[in-house]
N, C-alpha and C. Protein backbone atom coordinates (compact mmCIF):
# COMPACT_ATOMS: atom_id res chain seq x y z
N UNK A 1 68.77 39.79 1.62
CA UNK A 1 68.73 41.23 1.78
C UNK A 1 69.97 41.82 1.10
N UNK A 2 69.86 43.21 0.03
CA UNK A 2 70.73 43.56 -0.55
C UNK A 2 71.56 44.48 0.41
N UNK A 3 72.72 44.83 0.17
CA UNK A 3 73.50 45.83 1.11
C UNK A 3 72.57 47.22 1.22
N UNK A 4 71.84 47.68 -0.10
CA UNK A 4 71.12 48.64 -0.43
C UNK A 4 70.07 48.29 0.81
N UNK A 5 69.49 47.60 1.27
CA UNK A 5 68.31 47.64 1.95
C UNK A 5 68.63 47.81 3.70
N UNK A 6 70.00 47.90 3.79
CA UNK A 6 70.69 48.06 4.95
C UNK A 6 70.82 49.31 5.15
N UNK A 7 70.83 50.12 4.27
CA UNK A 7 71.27 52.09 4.09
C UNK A 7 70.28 52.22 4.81
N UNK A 8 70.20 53.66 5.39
CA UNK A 8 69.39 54.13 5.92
C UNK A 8 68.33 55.07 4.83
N UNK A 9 67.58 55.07 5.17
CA UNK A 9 66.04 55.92 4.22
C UNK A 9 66.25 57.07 4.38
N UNK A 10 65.78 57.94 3.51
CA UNK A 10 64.98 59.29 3.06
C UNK A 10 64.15 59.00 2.40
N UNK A 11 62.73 60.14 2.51
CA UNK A 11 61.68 60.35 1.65
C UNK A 11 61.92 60.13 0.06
N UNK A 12 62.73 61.70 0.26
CA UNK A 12 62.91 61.78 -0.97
C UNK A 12 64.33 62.65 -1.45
N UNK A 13 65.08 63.23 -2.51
CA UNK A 13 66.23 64.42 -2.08
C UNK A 13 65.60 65.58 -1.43
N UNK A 14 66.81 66.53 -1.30
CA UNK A 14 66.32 67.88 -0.61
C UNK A 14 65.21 68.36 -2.01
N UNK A 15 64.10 69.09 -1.49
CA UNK A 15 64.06 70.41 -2.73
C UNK A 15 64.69 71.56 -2.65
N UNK A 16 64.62 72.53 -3.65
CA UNK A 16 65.29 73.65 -4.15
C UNK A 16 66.79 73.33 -4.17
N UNK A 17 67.83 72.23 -4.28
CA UNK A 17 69.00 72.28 -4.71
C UNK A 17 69.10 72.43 -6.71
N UNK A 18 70.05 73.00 -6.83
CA UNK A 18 70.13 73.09 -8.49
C UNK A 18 69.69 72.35 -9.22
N UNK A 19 69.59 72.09 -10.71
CA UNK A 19 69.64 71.13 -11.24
C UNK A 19 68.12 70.78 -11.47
N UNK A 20 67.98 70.30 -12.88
CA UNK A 20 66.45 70.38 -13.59
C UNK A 20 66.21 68.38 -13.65
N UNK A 21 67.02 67.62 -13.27
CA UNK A 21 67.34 66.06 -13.71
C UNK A 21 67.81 64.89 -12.38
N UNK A 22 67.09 64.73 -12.01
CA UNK A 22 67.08 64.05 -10.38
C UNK A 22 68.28 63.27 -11.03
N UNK A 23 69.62 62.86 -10.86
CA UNK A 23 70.55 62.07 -11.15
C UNK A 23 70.76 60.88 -9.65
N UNK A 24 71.03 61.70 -9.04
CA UNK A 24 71.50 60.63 -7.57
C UNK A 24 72.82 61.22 -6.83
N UNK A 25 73.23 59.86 -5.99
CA UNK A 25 74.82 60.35 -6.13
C UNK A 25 75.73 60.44 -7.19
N UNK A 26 76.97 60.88 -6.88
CA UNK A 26 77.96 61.04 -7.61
C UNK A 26 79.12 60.63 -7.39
N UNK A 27 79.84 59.84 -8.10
CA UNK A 27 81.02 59.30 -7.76
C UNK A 27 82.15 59.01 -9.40
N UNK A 28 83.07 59.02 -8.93
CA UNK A 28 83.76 59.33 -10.10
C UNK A 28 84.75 57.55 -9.95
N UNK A 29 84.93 57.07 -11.47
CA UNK A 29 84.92 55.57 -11.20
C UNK A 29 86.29 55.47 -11.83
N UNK A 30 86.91 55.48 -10.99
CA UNK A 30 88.73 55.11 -12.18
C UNK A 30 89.12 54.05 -12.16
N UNK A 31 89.46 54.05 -13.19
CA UNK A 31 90.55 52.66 -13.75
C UNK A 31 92.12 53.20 -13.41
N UNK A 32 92.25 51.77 -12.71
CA UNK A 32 93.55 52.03 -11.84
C UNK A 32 94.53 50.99 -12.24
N UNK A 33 96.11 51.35 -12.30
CA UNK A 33 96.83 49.80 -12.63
C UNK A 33 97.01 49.14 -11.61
N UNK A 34 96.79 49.95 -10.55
CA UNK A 34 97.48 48.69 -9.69
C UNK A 34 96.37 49.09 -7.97
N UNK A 35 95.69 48.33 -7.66
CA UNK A 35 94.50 48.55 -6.77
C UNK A 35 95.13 48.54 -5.69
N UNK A 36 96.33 48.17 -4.57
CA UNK A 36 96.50 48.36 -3.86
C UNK A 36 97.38 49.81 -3.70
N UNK A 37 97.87 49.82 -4.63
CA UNK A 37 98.63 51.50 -4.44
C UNK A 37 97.99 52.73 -4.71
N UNK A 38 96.73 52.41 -5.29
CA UNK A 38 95.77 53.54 -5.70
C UNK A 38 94.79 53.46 -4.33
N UNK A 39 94.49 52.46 -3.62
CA UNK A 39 94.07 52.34 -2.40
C UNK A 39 94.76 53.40 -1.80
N UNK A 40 96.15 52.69 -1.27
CA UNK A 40 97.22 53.22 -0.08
C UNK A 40 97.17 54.77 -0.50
N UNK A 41 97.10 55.52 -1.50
CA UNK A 41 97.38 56.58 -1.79
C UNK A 41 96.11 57.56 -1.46
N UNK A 42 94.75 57.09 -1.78
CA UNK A 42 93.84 57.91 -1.78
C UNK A 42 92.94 57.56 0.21
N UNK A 43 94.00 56.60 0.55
CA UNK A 43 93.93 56.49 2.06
C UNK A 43 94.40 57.90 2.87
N UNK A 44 96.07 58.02 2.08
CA UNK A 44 96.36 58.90 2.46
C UNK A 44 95.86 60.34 2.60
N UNK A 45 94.84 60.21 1.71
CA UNK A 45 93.68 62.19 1.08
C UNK A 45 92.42 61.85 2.11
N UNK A 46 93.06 60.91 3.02
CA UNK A 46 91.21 60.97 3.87
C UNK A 46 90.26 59.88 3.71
N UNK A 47 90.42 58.71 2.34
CA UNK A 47 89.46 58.48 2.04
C UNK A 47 89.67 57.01 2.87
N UNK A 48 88.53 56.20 3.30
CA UNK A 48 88.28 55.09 3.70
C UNK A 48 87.34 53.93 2.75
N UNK A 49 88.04 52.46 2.84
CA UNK A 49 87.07 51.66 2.01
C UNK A 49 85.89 51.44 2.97
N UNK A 50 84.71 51.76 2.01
CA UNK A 50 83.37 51.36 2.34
C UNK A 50 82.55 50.04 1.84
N UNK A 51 83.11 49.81 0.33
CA UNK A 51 82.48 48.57 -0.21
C UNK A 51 83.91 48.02 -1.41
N UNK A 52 82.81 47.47 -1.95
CA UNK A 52 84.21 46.64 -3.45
C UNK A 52 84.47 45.79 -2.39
N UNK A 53 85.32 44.58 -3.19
CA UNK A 53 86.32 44.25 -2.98
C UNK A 53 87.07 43.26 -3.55
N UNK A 54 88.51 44.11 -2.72
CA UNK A 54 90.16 43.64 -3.90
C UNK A 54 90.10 42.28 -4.51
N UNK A 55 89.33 41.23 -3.88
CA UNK A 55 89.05 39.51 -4.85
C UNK A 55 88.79 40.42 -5.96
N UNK A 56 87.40 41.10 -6.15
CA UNK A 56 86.87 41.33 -7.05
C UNK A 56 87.28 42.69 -8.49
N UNK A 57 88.40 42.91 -7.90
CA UNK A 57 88.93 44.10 -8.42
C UNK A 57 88.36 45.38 -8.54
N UNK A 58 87.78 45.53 -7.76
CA UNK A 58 87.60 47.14 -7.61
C UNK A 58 87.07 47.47 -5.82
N UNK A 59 86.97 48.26 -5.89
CA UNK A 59 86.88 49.37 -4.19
C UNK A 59 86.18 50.28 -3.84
N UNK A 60 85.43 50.93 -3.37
CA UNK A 60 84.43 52.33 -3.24
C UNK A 60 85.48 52.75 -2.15
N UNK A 61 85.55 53.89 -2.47
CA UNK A 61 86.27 55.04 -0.84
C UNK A 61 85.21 55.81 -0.72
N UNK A 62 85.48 56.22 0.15
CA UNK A 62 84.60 58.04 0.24
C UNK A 62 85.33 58.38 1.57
N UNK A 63 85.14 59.78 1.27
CA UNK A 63 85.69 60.36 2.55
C UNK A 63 84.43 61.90 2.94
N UNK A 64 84.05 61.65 3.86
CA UNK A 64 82.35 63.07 4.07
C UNK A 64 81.60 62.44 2.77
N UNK A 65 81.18 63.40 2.00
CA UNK A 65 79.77 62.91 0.70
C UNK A 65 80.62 62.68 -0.39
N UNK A 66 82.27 62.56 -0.30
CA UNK A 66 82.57 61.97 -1.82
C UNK A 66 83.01 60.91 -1.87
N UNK A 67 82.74 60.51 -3.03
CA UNK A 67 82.89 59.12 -3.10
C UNK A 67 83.48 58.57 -4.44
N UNK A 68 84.39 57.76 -4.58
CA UNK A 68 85.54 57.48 -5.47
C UNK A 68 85.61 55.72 -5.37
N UNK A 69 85.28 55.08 -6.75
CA UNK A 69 85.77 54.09 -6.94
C UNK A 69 87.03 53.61 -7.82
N UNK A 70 87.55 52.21 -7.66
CA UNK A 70 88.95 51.76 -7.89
C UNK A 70 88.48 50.87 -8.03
N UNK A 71 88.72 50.98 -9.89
CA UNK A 71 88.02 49.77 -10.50
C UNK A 71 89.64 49.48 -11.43
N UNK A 72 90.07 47.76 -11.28
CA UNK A 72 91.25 47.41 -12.14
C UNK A 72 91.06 46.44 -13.31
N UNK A 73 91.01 46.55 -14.24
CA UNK A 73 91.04 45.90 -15.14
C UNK A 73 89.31 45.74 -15.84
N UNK A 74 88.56 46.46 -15.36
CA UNK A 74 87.34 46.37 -15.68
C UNK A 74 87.09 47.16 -16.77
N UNK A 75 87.58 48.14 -17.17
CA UNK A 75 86.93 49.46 -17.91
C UNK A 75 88.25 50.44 -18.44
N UNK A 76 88.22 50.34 -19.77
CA UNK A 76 88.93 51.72 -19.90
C UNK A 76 89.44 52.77 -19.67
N UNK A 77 89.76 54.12 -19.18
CA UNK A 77 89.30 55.73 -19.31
C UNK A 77 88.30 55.45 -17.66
N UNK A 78 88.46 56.62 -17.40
CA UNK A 78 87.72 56.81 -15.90
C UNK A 78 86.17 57.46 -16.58
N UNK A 79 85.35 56.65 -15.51
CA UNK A 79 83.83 56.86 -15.27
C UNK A 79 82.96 58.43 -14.56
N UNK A 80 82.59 59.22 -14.66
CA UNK A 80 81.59 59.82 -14.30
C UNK A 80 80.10 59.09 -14.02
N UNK A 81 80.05 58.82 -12.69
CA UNK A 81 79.19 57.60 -12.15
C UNK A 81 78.04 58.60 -11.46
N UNK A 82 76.99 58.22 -11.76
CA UNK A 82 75.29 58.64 -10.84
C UNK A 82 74.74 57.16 -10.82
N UNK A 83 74.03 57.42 -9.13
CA UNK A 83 73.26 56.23 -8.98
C UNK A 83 71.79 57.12 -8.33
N UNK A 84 70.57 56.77 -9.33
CA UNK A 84 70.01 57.14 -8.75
C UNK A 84 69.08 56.38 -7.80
N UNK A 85 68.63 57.22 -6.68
CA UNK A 85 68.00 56.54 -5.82
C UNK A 85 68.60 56.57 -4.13
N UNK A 86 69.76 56.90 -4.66
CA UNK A 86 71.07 57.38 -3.59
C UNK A 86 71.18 58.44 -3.10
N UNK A 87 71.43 58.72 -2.25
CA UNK A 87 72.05 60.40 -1.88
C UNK A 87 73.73 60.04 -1.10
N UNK A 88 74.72 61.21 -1.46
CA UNK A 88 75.94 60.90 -1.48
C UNK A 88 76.41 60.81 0.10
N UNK A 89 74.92 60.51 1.09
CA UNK A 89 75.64 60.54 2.53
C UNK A 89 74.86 58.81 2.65
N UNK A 90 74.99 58.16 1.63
CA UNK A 90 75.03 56.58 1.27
C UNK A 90 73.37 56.18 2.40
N UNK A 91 72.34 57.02 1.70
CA UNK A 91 71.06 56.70 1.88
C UNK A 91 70.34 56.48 1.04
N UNK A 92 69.15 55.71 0.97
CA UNK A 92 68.30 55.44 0.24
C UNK A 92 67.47 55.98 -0.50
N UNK A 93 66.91 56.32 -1.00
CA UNK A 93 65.95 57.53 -1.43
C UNK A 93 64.80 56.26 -1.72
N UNK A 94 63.22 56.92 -1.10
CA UNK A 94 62.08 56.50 -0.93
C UNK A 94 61.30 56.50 -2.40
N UNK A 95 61.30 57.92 -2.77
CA UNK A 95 61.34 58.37 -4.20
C UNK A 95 62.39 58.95 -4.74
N UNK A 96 62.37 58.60 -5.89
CA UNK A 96 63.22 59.17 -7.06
C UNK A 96 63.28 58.74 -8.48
N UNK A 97 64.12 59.57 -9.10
CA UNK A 97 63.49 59.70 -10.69
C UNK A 97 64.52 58.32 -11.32
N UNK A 98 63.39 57.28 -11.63
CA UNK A 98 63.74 55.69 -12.01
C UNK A 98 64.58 56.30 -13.58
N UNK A 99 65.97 55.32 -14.18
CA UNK A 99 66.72 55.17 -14.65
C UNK A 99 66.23 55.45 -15.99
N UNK A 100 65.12 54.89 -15.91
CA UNK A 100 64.18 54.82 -17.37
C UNK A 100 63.57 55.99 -17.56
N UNK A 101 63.24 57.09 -16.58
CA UNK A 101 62.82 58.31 -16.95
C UNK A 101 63.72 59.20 -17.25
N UNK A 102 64.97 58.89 -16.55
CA UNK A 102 65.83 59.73 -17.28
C UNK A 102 66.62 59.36 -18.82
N UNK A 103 66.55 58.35 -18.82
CA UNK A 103 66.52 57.86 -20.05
C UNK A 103 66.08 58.56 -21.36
N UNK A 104 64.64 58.46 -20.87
CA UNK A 104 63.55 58.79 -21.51
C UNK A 104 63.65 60.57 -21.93
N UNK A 105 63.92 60.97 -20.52
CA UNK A 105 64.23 62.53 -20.81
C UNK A 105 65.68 63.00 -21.69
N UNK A 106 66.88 61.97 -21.25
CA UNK A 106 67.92 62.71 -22.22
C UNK A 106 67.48 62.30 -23.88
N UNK A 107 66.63 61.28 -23.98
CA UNK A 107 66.10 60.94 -25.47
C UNK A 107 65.37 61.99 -26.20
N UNK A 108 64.53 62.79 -24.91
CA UNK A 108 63.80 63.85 -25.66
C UNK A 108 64.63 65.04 -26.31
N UNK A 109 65.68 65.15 -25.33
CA UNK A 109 66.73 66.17 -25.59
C UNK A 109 67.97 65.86 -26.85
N UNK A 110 67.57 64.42 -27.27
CA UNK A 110 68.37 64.17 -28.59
C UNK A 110 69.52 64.00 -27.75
N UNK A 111 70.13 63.35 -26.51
CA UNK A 111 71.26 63.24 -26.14
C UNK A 111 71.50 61.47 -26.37
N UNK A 112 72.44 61.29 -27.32
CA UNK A 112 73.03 60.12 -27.80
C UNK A 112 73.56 58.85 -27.03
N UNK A 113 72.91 57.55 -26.44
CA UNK A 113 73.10 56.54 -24.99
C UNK A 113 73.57 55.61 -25.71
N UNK A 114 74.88 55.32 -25.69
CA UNK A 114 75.52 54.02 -26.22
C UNK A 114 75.15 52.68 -25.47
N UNK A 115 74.17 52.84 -24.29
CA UNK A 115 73.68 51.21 -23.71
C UNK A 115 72.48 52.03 -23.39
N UNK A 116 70.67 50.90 -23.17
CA UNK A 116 69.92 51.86 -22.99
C UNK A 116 69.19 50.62 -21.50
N UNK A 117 68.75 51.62 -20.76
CA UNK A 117 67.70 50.67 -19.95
C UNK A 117 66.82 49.61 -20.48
N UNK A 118 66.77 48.39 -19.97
CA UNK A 118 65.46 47.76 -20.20
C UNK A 118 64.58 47.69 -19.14
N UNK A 119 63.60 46.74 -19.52
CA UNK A 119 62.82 46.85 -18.57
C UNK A 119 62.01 47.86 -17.87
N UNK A 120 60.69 47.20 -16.88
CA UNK A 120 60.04 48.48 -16.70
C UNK A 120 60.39 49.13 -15.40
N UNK A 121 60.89 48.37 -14.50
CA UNK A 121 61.62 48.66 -12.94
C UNK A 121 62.61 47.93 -12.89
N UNK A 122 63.39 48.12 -11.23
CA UNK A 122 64.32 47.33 -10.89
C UNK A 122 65.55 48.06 -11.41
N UNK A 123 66.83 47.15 -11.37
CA UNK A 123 68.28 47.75 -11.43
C UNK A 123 68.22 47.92 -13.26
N UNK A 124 69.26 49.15 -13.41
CA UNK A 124 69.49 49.18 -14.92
C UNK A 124 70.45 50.37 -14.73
N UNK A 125 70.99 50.32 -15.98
CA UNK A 125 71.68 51.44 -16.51
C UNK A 125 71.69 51.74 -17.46
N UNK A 126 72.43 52.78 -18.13
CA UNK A 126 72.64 53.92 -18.85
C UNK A 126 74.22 54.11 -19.29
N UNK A 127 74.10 53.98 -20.86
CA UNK A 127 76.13 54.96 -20.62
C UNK A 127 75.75 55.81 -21.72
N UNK A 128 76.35 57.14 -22.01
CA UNK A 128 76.75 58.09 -23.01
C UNK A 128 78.20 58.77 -22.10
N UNK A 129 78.56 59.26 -23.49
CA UNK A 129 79.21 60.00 -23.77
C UNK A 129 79.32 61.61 -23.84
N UNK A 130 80.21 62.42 -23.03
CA UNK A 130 80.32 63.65 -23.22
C UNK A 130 80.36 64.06 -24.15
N UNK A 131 80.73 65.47 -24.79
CA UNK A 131 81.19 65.82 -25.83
C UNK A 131 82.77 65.73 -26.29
N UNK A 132 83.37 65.82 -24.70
CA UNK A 132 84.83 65.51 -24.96
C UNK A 132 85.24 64.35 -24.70
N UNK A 133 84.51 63.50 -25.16
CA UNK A 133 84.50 61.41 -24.86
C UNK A 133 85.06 61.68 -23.74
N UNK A 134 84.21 62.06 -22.59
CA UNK A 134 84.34 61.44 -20.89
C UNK A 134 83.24 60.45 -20.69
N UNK A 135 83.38 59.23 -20.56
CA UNK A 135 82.20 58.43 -20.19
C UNK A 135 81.42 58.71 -18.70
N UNK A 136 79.88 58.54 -18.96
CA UNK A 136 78.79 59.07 -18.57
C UNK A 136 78.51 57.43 -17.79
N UNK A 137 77.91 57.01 -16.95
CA UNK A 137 77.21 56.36 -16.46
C UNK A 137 76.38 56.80 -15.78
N UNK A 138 75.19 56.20 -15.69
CA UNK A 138 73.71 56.34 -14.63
C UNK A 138 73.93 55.04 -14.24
N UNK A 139 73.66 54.37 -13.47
CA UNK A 139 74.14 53.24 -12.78
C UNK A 139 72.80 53.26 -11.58
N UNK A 140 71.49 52.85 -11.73
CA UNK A 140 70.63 52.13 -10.71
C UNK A 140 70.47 50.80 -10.43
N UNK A 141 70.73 50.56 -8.66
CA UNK A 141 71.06 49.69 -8.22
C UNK A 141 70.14 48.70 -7.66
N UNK A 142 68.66 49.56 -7.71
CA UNK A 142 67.55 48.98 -7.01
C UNK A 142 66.16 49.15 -7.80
C-alpha cells in the first residue's frame, strides 16, 4: 500500500474555484544547502515535517494547505511543484485531470515541456519552463 492510498478521499475538487486547468496541489520545491537548518528555520514560520526524509535528502513541511519541500542536493534553482490528483489539505482526489491531459492541453497551447509524460496511466510527470526560467513541474503520483 502506497502512502497515497492512506490519504483520505474526495470525489472530486471543489467546482467554481478559478482557473481553466485542473493542476492539483501546490507546493513550492527548494533546493536548500544545508537540510537541517532550512528545516529548523521554516519550523520556526509554523511549518511541520509531514513526509521526505533527511536519509534521503529532502523533506515536505506544510503548515494549514501550504506546503513546502526541502530538497538538498537533488535539483538546481527552486521548483514550482503541482501534483495532480491531490488537494492541498493532503487528500486524494477520486477524479481528476490525468498528467497526460494536461500535457496534451499545454501542447495545444504551443507551451514548450522539456520532459514529457509517457505512458497511458499511472505516475508521470511533466517539466517546463516559465518565461522567466522558473522551473515548472506537474508531478503525478498515482
Amino acid at each position: 500500500m502506497s502512502d497515497f492510498e492512506e490519504l483520505p478521499a474526495v470525489a472530486a475538487a471543489p467546482t467554481g474555484l478559478p482557473g481553466s486547468l485542473e493542476l492539483g496541489a501546490f507546493s513550492v520545491s527548494l533546493s536548500v544547502a544545508d537540510l537541517d537548518s532550512s528545516r529548523a528555520f521554516y519550523e520556526k514560520l509554523g511549518f511541520e515535517v509531514t513526509g521526505g526524509s533527511a536519509e534521503h535528502n529532502y523533506l515536505i513541511l506544510k503548515n494549514g494547505e501550504t506546503t513546502i519541500g526541502l530538497f538538498h542536493g537533488m535539483f538546481e534553482g527552486n521548483v514550482l511543484t503541482f501534483n495532480p490528483g491531490l488537494t492541498n489539505r493532503m487528500e486524494r482526489l477520486e477524479s481528476y485531470a490525468d498528467v497526460r491531459t494536461i500535457q496534451a492541453s499545454l501542447e495545444e497551447e504551443g507551451v514548450a515541456l522539456q520532459t514529457r509524460a509517457e505512458g497511458e496511466s499511472g505516475p508521470a510527470s511533466i517539466t517546463l519552463t516559465d518565461p522567466d526560467g522558473n522551473a515548472v513541474l506537474i508531478d503525478q503520483f498515482f
